[in-house]
C-alpha atoms as a PDB file:
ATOM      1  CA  UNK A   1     114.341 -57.075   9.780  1.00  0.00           C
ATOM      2  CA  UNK A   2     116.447 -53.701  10.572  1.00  0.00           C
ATOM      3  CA  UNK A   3     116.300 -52.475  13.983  1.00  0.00           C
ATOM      4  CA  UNK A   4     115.147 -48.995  14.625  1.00  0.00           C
ATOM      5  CA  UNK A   5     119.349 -47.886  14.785  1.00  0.00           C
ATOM      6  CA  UNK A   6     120.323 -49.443  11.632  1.00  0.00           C
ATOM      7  CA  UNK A   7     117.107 -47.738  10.136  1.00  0.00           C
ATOM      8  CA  UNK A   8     118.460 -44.153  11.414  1.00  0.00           C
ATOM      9  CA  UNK A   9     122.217 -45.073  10.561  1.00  0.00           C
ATOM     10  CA  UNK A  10     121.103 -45.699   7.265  1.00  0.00           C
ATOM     11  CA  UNK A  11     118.842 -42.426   7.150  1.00  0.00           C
ATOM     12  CA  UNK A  12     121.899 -40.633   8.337  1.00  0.00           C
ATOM     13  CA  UNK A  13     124.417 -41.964   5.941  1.00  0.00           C
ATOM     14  CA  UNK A  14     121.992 -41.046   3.157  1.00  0.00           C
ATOM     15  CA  UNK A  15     121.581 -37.389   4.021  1.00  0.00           C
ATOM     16  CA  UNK A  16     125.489 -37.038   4.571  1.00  0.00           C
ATOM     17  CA  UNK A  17     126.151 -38.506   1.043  1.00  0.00           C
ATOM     18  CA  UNK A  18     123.465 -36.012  -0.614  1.00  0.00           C
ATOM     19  CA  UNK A  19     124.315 -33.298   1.226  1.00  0.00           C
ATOM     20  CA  UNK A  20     127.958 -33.718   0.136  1.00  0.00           C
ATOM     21  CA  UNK A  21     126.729 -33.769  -3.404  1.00  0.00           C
ATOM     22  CA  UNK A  22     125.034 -30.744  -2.665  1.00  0.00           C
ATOM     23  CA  UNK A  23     128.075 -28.311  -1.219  1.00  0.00           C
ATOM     24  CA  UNK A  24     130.404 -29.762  -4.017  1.00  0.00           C
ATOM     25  CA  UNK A  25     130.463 -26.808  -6.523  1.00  0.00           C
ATOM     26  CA  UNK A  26     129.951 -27.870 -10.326  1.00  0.00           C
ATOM     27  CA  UNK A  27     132.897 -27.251 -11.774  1.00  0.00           C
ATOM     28  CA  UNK A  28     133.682 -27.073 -15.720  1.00  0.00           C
ATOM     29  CA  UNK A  29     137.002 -27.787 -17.286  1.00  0.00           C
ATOM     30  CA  UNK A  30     139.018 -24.978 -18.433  1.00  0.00           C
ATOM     31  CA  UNK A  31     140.307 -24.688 -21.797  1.00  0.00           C
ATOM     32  CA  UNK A  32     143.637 -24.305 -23.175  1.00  0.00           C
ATOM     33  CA  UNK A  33     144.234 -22.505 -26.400  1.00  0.00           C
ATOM     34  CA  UNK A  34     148.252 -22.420 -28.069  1.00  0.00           C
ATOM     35  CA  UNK A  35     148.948 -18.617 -28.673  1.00  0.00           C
ATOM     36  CA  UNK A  36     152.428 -18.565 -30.233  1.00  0.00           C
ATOM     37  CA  UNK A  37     155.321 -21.367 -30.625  1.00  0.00           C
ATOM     38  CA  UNK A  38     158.790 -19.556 -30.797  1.00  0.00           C
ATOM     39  CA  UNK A  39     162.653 -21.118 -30.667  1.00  0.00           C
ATOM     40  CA  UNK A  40     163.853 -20.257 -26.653  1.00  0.00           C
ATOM     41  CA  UNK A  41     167.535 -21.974 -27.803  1.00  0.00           C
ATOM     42  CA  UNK A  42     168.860 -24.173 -30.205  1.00  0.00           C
ATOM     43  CA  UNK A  43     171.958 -26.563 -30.677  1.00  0.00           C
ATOM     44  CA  UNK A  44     172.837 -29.518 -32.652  1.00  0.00           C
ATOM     45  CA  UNK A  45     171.429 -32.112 -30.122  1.00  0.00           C
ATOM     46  CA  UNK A  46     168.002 -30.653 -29.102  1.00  0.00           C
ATOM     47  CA  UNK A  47     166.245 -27.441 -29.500  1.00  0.00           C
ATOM     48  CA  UNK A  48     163.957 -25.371 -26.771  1.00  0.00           C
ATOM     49  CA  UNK A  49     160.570 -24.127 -27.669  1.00  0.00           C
ATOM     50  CA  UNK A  50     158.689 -21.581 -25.897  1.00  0.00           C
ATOM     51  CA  UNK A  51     154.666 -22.302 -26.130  1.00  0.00           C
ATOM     52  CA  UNK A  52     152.784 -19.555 -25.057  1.00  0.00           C
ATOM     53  CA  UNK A  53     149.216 -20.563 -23.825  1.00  0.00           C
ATOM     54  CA  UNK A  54     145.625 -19.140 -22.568  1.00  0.00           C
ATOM     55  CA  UNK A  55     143.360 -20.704 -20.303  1.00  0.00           C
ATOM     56  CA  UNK A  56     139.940 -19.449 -20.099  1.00  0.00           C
ATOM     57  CA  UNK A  57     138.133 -20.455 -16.885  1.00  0.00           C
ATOM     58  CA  UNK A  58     134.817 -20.613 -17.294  1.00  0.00           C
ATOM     59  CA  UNK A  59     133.859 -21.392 -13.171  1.00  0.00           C
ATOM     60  CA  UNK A  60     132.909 -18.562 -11.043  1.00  0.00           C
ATOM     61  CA  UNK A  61     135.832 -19.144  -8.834  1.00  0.00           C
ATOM     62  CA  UNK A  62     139.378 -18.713  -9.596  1.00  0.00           C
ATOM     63  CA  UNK A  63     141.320 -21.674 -10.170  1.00  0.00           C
ATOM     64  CA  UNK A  64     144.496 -21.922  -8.855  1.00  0.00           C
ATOM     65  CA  UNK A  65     147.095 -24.265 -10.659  1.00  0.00           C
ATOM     66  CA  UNK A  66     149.496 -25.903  -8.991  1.00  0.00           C
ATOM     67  CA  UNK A  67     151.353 -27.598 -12.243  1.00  0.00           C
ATOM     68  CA  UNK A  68     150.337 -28.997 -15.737  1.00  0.00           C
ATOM     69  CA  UNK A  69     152.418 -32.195 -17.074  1.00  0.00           C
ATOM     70  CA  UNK A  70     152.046 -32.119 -21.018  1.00  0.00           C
ATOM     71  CA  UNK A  71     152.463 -33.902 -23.876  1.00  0.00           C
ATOM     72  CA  UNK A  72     152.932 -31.343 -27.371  1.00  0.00           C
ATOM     73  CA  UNK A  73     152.436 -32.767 -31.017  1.00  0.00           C
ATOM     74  CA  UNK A  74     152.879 -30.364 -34.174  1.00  0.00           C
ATOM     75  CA  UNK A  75     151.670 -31.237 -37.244  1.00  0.00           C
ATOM     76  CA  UNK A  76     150.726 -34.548 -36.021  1.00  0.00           C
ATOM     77  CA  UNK A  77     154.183 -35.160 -34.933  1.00  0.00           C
ATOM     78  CA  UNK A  78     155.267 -35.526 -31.170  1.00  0.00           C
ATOM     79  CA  UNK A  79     156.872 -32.727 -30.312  1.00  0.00           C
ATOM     80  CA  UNK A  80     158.142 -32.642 -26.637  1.00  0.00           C
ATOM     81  CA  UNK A  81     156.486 -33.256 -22.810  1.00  0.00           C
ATOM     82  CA  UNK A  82     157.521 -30.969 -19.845  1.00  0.00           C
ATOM     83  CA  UNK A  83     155.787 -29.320 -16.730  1.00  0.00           C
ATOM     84  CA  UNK A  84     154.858 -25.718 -16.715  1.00  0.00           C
ATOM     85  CA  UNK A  85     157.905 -23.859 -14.376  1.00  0.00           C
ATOM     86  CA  UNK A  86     155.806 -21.898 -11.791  1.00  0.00           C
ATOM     87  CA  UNK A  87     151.930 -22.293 -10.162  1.00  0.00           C
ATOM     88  CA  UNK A  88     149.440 -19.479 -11.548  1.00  0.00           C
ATOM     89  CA  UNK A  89     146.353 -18.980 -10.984  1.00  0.00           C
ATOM     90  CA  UNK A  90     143.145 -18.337 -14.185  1.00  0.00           C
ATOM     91  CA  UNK A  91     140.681 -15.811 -12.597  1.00  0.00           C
ATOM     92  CA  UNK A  92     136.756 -16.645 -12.256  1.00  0.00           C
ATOM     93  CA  UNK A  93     135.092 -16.291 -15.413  1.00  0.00           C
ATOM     94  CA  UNK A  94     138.575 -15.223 -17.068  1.00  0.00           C
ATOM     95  CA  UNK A  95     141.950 -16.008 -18.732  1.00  0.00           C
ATOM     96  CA  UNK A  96     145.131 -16.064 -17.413  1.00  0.00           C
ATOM     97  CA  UNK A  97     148.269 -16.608 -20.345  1.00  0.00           C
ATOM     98  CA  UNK A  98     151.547 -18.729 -19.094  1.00  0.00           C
ATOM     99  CA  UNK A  99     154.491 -20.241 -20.877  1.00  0.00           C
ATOM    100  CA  UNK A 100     155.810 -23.977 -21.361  1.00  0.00           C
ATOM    101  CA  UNK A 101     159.198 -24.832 -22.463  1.00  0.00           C
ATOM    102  CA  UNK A 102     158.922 -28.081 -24.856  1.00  0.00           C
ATOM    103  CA  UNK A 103     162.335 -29.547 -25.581  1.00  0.00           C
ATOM    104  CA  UNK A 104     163.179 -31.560 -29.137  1.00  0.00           C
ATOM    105  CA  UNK A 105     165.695 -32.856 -30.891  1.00  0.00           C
ATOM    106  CA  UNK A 106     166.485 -32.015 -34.243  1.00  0.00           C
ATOM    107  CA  UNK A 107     166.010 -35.263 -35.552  1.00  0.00           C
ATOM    108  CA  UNK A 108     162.151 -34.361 -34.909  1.00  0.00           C
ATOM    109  CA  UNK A 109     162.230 -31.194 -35.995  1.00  0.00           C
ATOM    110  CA  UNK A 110     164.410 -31.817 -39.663  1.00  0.00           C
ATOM    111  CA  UNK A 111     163.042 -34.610 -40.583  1.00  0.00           C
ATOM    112  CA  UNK A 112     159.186 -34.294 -39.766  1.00  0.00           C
ATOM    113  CA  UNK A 113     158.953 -31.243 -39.165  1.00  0.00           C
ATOM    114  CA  UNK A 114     160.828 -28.929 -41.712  1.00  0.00           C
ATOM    115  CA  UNK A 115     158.989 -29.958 -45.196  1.00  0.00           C
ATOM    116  CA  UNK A 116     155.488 -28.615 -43.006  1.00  0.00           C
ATOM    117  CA  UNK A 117     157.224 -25.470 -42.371  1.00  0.00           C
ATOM    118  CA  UNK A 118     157.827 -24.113 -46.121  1.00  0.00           C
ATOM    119  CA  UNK A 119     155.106 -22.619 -45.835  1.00  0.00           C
ATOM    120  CA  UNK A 120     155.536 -20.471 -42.742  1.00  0.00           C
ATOM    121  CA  UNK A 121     154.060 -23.116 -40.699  1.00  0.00           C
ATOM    122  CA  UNK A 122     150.721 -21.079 -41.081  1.00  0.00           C
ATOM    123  CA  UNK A 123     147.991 -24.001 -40.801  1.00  0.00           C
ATOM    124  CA  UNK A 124     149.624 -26.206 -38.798  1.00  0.00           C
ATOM    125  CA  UNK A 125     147.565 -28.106 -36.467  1.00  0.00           C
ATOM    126  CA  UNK A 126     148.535 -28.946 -32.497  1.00  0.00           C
ATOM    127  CA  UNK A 127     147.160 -30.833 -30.260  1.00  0.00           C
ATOM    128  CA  UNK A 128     148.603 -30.898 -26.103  1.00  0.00           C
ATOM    129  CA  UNK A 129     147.435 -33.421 -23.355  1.00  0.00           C
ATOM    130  CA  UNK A 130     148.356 -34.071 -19.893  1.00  0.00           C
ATOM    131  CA  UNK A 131     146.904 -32.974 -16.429  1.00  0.00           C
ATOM    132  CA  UNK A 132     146.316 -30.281 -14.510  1.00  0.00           C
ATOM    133  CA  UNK A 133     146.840 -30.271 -11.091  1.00  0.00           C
ATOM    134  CA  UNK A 134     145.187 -27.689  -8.640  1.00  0.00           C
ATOM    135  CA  UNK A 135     145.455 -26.361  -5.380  1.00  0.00           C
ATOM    136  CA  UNK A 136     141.247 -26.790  -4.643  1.00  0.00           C
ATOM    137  CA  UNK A 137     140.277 -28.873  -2.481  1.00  0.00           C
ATOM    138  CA  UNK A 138     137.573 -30.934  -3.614  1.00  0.00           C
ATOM    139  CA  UNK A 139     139.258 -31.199  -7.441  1.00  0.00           C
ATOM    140  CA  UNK A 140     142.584 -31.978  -6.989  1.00  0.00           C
ATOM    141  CA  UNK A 141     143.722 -33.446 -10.689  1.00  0.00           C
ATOM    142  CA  UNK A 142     141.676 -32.997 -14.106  1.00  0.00           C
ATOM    143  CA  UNK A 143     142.878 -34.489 -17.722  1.00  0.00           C
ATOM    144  CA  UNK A 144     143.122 -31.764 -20.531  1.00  0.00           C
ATOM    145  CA  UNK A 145     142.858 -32.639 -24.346  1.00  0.00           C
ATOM    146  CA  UNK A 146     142.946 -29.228 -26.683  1.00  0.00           C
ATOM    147  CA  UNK A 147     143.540 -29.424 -30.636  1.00  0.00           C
ATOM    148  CA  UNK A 148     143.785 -26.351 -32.667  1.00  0.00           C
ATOM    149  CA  UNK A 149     145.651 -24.605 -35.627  1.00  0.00           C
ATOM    150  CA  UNK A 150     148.524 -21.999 -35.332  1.00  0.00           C
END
């Protein structure tokens, strides 16, 4: 049988655990959207693309970003991975827009990517992963996982 202490330790522990439950904020993942892919620089061996990129932040806090590590596919074909430059922070309830440099080589881009662009490259289909790291406190890290269509 529990003693009288172990009861009220128990108790105790309980209430702590809900109450944390209770002062963590909900929090909703922001989204990333691709805005615009251009050529930074270009050589024979690789090739530097600017992506720019909107996050909407749907919390009623701001959300300050420390760094996003990312993965970039184009039309289904791996693009590049990188690290945004600089920390930034999305406002409560709005968007903030911030660039990524992707680096390929032209391997990628000739052979997979070239016969896709004929067209303009209007269509084409992207898709960027990785994680988001923040400056709160009580989310540190979140995975991301946006698909779309330049």
């Amino acid at each position: 049988m529990m003693s009288r202490r172990g009861r009220v330790a128990g108790l105790l522990l309980a209430l702590s655990v809900l109450s944390g439950c209770a002062l963590t904020p909900h929090f909703e993942k922001p989204t990333l959207t691709v805005r615009h892919i251009e050529v930074e620089s270009a050589n024979f061996a690789e090739q530097h693309l600017r992506v720019q990129v909107r996050a909407h932040n749907p919390n009623g806090i701001d959300l300050p970003i420390r760094s996003i590590h990312y993965d970039v596919a184009l039309a289904g074909e791996a693009l590049g991975r990188g690290e945004t430059d600089s920390a930034f922070v999305v406002p409560a309830r709005g968007d903030a827009e911030f660039s990524m440099t992707v680096t390929t080589h032209l391997a990628t881009v000739l052979v997979k990517l070239l016969p896709k662009l004929k067209d303009g490259g209007h269509g084409l289909e992207y898709h960027i992963d990785g994680t988001v790291r923040t400056d709160l406190a009580w989310f540190r890290e979140f995975p991301f996982d946006e698909r779309g269509t330049l």
